[in-house]
Protein backbone atom coordinates (compact mmCIF):
# COMPACT_ATOMS: atom_id res chain seq x y z
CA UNK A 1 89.98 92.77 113.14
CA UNK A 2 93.57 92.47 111.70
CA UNK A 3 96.01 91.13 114.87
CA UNK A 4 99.20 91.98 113.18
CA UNK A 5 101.25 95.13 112.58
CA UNK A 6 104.31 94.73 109.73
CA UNK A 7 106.99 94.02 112.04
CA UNK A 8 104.84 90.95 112.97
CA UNK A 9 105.47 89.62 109.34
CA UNK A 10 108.90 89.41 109.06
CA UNK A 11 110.31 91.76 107.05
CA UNK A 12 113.59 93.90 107.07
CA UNK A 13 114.19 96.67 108.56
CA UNK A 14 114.85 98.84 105.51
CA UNK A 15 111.38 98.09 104.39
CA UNK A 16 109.55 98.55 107.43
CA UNK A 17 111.63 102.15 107.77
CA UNK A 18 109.76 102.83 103.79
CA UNK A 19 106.56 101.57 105.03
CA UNK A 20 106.87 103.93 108.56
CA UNK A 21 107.67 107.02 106.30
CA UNK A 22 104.66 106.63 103.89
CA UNK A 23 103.11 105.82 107.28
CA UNK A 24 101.48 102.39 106.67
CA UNK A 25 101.21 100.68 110.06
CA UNK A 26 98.75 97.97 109.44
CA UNK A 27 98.27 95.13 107.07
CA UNK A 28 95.80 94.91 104.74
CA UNK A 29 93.81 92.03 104.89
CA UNK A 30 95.91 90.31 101.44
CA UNK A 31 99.23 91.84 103.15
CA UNK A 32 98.75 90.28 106.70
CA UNK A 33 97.67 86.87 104.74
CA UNK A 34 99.89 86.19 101.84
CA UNK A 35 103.33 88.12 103.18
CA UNK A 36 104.29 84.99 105.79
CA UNK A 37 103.91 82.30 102.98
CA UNK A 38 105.32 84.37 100.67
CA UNK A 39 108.81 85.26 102.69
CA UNK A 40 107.93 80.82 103.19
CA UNK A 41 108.65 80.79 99.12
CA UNK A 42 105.24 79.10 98.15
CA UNK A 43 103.62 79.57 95.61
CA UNK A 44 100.37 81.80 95.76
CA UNK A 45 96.74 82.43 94.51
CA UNK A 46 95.36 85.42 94.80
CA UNK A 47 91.91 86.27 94.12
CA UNK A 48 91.84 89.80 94.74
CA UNK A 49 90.35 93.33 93.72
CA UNK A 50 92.06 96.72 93.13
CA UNK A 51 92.19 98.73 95.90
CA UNK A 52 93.20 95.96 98.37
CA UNK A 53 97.23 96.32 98.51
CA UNK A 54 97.91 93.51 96.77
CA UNK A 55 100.81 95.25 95.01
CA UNK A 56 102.43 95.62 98.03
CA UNK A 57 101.43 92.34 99.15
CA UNK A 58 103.62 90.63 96.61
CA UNK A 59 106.44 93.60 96.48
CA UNK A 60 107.19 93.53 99.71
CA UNK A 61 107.91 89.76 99.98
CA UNK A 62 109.99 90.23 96.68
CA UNK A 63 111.93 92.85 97.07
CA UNK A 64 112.83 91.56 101.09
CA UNK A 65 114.19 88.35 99.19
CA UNK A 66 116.40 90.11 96.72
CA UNK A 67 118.26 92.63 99.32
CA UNK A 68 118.55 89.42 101.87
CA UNK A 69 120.52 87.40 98.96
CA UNK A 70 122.03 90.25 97.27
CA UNK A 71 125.74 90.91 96.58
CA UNK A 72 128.21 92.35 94.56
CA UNK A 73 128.59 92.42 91.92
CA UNK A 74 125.36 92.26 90.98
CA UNK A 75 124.35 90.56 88.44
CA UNK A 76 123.35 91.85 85.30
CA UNK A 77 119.87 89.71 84.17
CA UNK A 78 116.75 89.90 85.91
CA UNK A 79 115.52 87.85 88.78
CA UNK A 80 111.74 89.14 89.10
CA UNK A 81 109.24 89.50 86.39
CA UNK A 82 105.93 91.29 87.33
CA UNK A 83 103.40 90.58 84.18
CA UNK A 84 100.48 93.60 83.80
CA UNK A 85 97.89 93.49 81.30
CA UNK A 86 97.98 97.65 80.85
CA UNK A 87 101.30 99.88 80.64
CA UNK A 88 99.54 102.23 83.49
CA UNK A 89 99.51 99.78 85.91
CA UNK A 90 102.79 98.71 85.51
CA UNK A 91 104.03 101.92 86.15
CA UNK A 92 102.25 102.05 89.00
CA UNK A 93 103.23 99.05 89.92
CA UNK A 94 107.11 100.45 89.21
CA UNK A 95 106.44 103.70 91.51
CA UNK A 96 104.90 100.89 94.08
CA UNK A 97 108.63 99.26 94.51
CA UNK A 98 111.00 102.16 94.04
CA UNK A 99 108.94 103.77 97.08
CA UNK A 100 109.12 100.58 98.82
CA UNK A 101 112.34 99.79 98.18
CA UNK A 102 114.05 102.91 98.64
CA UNK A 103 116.34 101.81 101.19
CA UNK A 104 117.33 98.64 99.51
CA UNK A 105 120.23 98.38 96.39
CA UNK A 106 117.10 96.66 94.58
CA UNK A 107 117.37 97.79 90.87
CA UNK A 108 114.02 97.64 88.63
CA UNK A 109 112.71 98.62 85.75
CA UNK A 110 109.58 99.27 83.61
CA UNK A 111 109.17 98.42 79.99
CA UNK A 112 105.86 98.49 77.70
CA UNK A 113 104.99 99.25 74.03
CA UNK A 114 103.77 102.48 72.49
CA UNK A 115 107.19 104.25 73.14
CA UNK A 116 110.44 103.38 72.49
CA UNK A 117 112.80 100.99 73.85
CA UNK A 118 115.85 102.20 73.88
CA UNK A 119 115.68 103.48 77.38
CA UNK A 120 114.63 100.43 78.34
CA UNK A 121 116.73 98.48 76.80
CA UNK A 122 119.34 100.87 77.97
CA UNK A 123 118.17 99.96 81.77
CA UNK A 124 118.65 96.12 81.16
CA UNK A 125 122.10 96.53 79.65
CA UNK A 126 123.19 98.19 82.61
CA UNK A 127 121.15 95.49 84.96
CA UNK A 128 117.90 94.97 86.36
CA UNK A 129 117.27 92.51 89.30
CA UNK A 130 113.13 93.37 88.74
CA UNK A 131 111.39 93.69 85.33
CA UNK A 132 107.33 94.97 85.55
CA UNK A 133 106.74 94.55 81.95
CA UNK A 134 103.24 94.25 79.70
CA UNK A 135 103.48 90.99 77.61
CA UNK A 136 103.47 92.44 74.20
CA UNK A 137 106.43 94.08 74.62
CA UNK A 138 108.41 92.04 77.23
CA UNK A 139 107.85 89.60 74.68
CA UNK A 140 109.56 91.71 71.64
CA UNK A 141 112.88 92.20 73.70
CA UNK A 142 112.92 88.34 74.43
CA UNK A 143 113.10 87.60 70.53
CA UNK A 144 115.44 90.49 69.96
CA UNK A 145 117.79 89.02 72.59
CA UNK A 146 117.69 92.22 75.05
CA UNK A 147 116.13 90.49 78.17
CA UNK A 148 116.84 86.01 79.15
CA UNK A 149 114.36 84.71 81.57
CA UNK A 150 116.85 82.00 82.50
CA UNK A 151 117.41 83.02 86.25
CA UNK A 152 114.14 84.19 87.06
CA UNK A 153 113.37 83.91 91.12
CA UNK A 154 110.09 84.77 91.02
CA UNK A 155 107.08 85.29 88.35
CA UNK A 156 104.09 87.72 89.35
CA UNK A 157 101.09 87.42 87.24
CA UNK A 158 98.63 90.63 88.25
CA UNK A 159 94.96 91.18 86.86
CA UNK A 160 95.32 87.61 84.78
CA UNK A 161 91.59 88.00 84.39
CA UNK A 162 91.99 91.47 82.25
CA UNK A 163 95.54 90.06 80.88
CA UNK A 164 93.28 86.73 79.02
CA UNK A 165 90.53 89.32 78.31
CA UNK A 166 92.69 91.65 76.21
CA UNK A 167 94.03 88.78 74.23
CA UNK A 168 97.28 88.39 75.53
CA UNK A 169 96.97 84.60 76.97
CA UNK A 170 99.43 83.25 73.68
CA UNK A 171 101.99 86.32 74.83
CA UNK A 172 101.56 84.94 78.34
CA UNK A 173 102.26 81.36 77.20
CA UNK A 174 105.10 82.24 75.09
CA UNK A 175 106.35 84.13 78.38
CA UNK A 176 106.04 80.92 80.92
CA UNK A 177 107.82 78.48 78.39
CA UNK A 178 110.49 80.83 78.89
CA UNK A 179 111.15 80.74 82.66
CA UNK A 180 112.56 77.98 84.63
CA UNK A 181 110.78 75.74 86.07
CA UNK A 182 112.06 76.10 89.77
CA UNK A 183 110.80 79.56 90.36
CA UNK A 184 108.35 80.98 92.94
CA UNK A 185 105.07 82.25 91.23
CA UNK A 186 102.53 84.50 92.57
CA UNK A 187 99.13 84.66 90.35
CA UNK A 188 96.33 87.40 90.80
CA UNK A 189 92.81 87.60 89.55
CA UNK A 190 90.19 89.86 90.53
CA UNK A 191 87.53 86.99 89.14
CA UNK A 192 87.89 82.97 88.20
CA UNK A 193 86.46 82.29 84.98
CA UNK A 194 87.30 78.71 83.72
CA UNK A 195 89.95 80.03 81.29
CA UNK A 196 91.98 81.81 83.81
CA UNK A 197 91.53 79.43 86.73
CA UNK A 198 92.87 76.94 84.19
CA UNK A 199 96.24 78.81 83.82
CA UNK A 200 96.19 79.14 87.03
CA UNK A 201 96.44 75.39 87.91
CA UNK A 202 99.18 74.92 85.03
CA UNK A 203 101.40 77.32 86.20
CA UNK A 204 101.24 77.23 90.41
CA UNK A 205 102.87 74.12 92.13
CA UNK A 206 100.40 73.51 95.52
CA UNK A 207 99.91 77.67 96.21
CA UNK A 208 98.60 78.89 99.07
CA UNK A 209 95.10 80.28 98.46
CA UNK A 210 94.05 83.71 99.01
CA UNK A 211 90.43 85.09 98.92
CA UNK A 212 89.87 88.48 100.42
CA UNK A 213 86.25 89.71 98.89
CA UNK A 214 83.82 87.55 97.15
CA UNK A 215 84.33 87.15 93.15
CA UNK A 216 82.70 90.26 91.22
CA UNK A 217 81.66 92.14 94.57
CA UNK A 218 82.15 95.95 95.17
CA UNK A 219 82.71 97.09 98.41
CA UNK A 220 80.09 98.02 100.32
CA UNK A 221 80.69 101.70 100.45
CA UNK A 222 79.69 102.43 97.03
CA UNK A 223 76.01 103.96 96.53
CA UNK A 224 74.86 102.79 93.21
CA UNK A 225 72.43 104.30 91.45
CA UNK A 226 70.75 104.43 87.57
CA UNK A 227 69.01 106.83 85.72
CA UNK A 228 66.67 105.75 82.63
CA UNK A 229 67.69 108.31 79.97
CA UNK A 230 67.64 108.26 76.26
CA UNK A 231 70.91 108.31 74.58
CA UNK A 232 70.52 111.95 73.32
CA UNK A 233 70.19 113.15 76.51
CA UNK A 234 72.70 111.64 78.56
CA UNK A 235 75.36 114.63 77.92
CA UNK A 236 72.81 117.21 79.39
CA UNK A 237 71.89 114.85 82.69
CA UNK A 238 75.70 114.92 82.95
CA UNK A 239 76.81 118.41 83.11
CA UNK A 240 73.44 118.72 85.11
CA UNK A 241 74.78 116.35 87.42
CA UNK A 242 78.66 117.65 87.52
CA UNK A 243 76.93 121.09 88.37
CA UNK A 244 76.81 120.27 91.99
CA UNK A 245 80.54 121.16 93.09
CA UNK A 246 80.38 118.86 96.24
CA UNK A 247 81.28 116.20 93.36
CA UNK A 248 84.95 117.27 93.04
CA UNK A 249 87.04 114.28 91.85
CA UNK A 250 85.14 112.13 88.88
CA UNK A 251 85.59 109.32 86.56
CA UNK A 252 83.39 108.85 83.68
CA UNK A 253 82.73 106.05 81.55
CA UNK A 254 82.52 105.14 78.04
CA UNK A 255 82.56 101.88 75.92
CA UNK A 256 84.18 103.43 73.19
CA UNK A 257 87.30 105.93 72.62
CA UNK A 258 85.73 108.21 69.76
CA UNK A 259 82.52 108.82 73.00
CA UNK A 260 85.46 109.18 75.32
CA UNK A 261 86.94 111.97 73.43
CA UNK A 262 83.32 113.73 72.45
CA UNK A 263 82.17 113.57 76.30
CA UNK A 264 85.53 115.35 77.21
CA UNK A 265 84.94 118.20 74.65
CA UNK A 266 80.97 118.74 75.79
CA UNK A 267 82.19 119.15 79.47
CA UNK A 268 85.32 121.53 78.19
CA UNK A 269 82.53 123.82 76.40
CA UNK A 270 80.29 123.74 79.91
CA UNK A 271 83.05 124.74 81.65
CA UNK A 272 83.65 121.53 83.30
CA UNK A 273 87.61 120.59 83.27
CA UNK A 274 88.00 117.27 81.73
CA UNK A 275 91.09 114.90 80.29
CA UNK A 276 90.06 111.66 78.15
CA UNK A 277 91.95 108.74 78.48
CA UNK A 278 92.19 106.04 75.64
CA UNK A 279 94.27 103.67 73.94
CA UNK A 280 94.39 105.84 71.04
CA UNK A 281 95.97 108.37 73.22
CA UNK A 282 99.71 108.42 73.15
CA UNK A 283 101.56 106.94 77.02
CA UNK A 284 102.87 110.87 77.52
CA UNK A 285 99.15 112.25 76.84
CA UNK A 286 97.82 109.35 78.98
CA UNK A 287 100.45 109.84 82.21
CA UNK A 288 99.68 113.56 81.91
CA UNK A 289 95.60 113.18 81.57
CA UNK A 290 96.30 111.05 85.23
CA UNK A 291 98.95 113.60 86.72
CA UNK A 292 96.39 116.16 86.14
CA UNK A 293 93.28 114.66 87.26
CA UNK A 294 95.20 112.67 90.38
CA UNK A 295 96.35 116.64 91.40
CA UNK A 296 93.00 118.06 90.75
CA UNK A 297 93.76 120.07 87.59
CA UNK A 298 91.15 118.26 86.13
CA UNK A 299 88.07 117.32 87.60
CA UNK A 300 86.87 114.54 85.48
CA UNK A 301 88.49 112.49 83.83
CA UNK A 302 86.92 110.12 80.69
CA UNK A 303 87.66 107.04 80.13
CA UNK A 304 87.00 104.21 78.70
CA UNK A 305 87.50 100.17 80.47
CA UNK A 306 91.32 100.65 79.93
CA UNK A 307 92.04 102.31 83.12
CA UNK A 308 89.05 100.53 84.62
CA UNK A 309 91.88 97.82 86.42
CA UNK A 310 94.96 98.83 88.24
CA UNK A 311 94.70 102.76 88.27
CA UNK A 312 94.83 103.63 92.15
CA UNK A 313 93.96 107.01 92.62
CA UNK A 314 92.95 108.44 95.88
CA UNK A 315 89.70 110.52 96.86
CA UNK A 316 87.96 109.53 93.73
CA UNK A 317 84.15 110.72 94.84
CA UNK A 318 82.15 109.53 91.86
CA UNK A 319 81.78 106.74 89.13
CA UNK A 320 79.35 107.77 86.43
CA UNK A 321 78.75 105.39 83.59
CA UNK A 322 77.72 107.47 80.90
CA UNK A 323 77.53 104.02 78.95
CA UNK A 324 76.86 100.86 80.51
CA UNK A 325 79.39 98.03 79.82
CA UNK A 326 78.41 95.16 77.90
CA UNK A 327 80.34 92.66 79.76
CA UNK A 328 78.42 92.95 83.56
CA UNK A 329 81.85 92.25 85.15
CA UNK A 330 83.44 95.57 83.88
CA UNK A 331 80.80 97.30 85.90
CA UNK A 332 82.50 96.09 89.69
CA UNK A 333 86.05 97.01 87.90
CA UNK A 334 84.89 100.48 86.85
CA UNK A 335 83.19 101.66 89.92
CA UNK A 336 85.51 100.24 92.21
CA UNK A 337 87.77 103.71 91.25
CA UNK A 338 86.26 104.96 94.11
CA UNK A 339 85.42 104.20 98.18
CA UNK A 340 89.09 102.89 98.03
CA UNK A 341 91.34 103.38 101.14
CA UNK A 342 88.33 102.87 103.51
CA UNK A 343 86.64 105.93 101.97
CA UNK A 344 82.92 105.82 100.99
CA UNK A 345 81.76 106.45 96.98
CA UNK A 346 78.75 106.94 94.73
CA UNK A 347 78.52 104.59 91.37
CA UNK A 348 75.46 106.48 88.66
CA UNK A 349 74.91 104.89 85.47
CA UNK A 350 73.04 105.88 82.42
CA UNK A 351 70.52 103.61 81.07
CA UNK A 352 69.46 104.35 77.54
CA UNK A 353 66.65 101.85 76.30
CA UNK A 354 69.07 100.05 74.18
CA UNK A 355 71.39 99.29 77.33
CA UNK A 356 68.66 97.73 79.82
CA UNK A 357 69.73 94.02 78.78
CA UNK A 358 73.22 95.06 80.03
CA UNK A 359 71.51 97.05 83.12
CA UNK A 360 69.53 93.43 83.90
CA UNK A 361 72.79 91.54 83.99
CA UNK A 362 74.34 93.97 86.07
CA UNK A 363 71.58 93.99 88.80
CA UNK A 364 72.23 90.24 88.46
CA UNK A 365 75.50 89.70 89.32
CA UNK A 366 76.08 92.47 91.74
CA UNK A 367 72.44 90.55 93.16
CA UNK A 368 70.90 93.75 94.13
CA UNK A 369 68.64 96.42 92.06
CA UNK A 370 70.04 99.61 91.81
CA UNK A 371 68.40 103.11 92.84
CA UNK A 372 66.48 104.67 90.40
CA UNK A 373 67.11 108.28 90.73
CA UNK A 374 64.89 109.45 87.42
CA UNK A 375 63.22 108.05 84.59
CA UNK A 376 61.41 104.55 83.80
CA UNK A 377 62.71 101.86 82.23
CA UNK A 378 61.42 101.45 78.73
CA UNK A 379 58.48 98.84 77.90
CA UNK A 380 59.87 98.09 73.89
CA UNK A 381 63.55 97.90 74.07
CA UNK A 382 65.47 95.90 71.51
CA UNK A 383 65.11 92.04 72.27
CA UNK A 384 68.49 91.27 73.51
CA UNK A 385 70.48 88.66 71.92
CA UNK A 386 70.65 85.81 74.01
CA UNK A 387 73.67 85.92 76.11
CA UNK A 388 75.26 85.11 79.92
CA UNK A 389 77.31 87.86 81.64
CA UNK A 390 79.46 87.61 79.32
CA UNK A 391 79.19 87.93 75.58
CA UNK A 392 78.99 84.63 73.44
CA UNK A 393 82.36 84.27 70.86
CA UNK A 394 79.77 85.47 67.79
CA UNK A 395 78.86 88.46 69.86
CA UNK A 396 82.41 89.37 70.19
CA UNK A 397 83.57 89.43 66.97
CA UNK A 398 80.83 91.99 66.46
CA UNK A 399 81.02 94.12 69.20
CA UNK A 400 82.33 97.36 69.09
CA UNK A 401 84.34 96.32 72.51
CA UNK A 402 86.27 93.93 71.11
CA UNK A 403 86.90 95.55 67.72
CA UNK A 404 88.34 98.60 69.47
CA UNK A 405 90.56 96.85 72.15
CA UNK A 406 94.08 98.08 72.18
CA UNK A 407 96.92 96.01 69.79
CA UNK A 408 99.01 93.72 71.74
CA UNK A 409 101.82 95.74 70.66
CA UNK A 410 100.41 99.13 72.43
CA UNK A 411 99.83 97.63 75.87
C-alpha cells in the first residue's frame, strides 16, 4: 500500500496545484519511488512499463528544478532533453509537461521528423528550457547548428529498449558525446537486454535503481486468450468478434502496414468504424487516427508495433492480435494498451498455423498458456527456424519486421 500522498515528496506548490486540478492525489508506485532521489539529483534507472506514470515520474522532478532555479532573463538554449524512440510519444510526453507545468514559466518544446522544422526551429530561436525530441531529428538540428547541448541539466532517455530496437543506438551515441558530462540522467527501459543494459552502465554515474513490475510481465488484469484460425479466415473471426458492442474501444494488431491498412478497409465495409495507424501514414493523419479513436469516433483502431510503446490512451477494452508478433516481447508491449489506470482488459490473438512457433515463445515468456477460445493447433506447421525470443541477426535481415521499420529520419 503506497504511504505517501505528493505533498509528501517535496514538490512545489505550483505543481501540486496542476496535479490537484487533474485530480491525481496519490503516487504511483515509480512516482512515490524515484521523485525523492530525483529532486536528490542522482542519477536513475528505471525499469519500467507503459502505463505506470513514469512520465510524470521524471517530469515532475524536472520541471520542479527548472522553476526553483529559474530567472530572468531566461536563457535562450535548452537545459532538458527528453529522448523518445517514436514522434507520438513525444508528444505525449510534451502534453504530459505543459499540463504539469502550467503554473510554472517552464518553456518546452517538441521536435521530430516527418514534418517540417521551421516551427520548431522557430520555438528554439525564441528559447526553450525543455526539448522532447526523437533522435533522428534532434540530431539534424544539432549539425545544422539550430539546437547546442552545451548546458544541458538533465538527459531523459524513455523506452531505450524500443529506441536500440528501431536502430537508433548510433543517433543516441552521437547525442551523449554531445552533452556535458556533469549532467543528471534519468534512463528508462521497459526490458534489459544486454545491449541496452550496457548503455545503461556507460551513461549513469551510481543511479538509483528502480524496478516496479517484473521484466516482460503484463499486468495481471489482462485476460488473454488465442484462437487457432487459418490466415484466410482471420478477417471474418474478427468482424464476428467486433459484432458484440459491449467491446467498444479496440486496438488491433498487425506486423505489417500494407495488413494494417487492408484490415481497416474490411471493418469500414462491415460497418465497423476503423482508423489505421502506420509509419507510412503522414504525423497529421496519424494525430488525427488517435484524436478520433481516443474520443470514440472510431472504434478500432489498426495498428501496427509503432504505437505498441508510449501511446496512453484510456478505457482501451480490447487487444486483438490479428497477427502474432515475431519478436515474443512485442506481445506484453501491445496488449498492455489496455487494463491501464487500474482498469481490467482482454488480450485475443490469432494463431494461423504458420504463427504457432511465435505463439510457443509467447506462452514462454509470459510463462503461462493462453485460453483457447476455438480451434486446434495444427499437427504440420512449418518447422520453425531455430531461434530464442528474439530473432537471430540472419533472421532479421529477412524479416518483413525489420525491412519495414520506419527511417531514422521519420521517427
Amino acid at each position: 500500500m503506497q504511504s505517501k500522498n505528493f505533498e509528501a515528496l517535496g514538490l512545489s506548490e505550483p505543481l501540486l496545484r496542476a496535479l490537484r486540478e487533474q485530480q491525481f492525489e496519490t503516487p504511483t508506485p515509480i512516482q512515490e519511488q524515484s521523485i525523492p532521489s530525483l529532486l536528490e539529483k542522482c542519477d536513475l534507472l528505471g525499469i519500467a512499463q507503459t502505463g505506470t506514470g513514469k512520465t510524470a515520474a521524471f517530469s515532475l522532478p524536472i520541471l520542479h528544478e527548472l522553476a526553483e532555479d529559474w530567472e530572468p532573463p531566461a536563457p535562450k538554449f535548452p537545459l532538458s532533453i527528453i529522448l523518445a524512440p517514436t514522434r507520438e510519444l513525444a508528444i505525449q510526453i510534451g502534453e504530459s509537461i505543459e499540463s504539469l507545468g502550467r503554473h510554472l514559466p517552464v518553456r518546452h518544446t517538441v521536435i521530430f521528423g516527418g514534418v517540417s522544422q521551421k516551427r520548431q526551429v522557430s520555438a528554439l530561436q525564441r528559447g526553450v528550457d525543455i526539448v522532447v525530441a526523437t533522435p533522428g531529428r534532434l540530431l539534424d538540428l544539432m549539425n545544422q547548428g539550430h539546437i547546442s547541448l552545451n548546458h544541458i541539466w538533465h538527459f531523459v532517455l524513455d523506452e531505450a529498449d524500443r529506441m536500440l530496437d528501431m536502430g537508433f543506438i548510433h543517433d543516441v551515441k552521437k547525442i551523449i558525446a554531445a552533452l556535458p558530462k556533469e549532467r543528471q540522467t534519468l534512463f528508462f527501459s521497459a526490458t534489459m537486454p544486454k545491449t541496452v543494459s550496457g548503455l545503461a552502465s556507460s551513461i549513469l554515474h551510481d543511479p538509483v535503481r528502480i524496478e516496479v513490475t517484473p521484466q516482460s510481465t503484463p499486468v495481471e488484469r489482462i485476460a488473454q486468450s488465442v484462437y487457432y484460425v487459418p490466415a484466410a479466415d482471420k478477417n471474418g473471426l474478427l468482424t464476428n468478434i467486433l459484432g458484440d458492442k459491449s467491446i467498444n474501444k479496440t486496438i488491433v494488431f498487425t506486423r505489417t502496414k500494407h495488413r494494417a491498412n487492408r484490415v481497416a478497409q474490411q471493418l469500414d465495409k462491415a460497418g465497423i468504424t476503423s482508423a489505421a495507424i502506420h509509419g507510412n501514414k503522414s504525423q497529421g493523419a496519424r494525430q488525427k487516427a488517435l484524436k478520433n479513436f481516443s474520443s470514440g469516433e472510431v472504434r478500432v483502431l489498426v495498428a501496427t508495433d509503432i504505437a505498441a510503446r508510449g501511446i496512453d490512451i484510456d478505457n482501451v477494452s480490447h487487444v486483438i492480435n490479428f497477427e502474432l508478433p515475431n519478436i515474443a516481447e512485442d506481445y506484453v508491449h501491445r496488449i498492455g494498451r489496455t487494463a491501464r489506470a487500474g482498469a481490467s482488459g482482454a488480450a485475443i490473438s490469432m494463431c494461423d498455423p504458420s504463427e504457432q512457433a511465435y505463439l510457443r515463445d509467447i506462452e514462454k515468456l509470459m510463462q503461462q498458456q493462453l485460453d483457447v477460445l476455438g480451434g486446434q493447433p495444427s499437427q504440420d506447421e512449418p518447422k520453425p527456424t531455430k531461434r530464442g525470443s528474439r530473432a537471430s541477426p540472419n533472421r532479421r535481415a529477412k524479416s518483413k519486421r525489420y525491412q519495414g521499420k520506419p527511417k531514422k529520419s521519420a521517427a
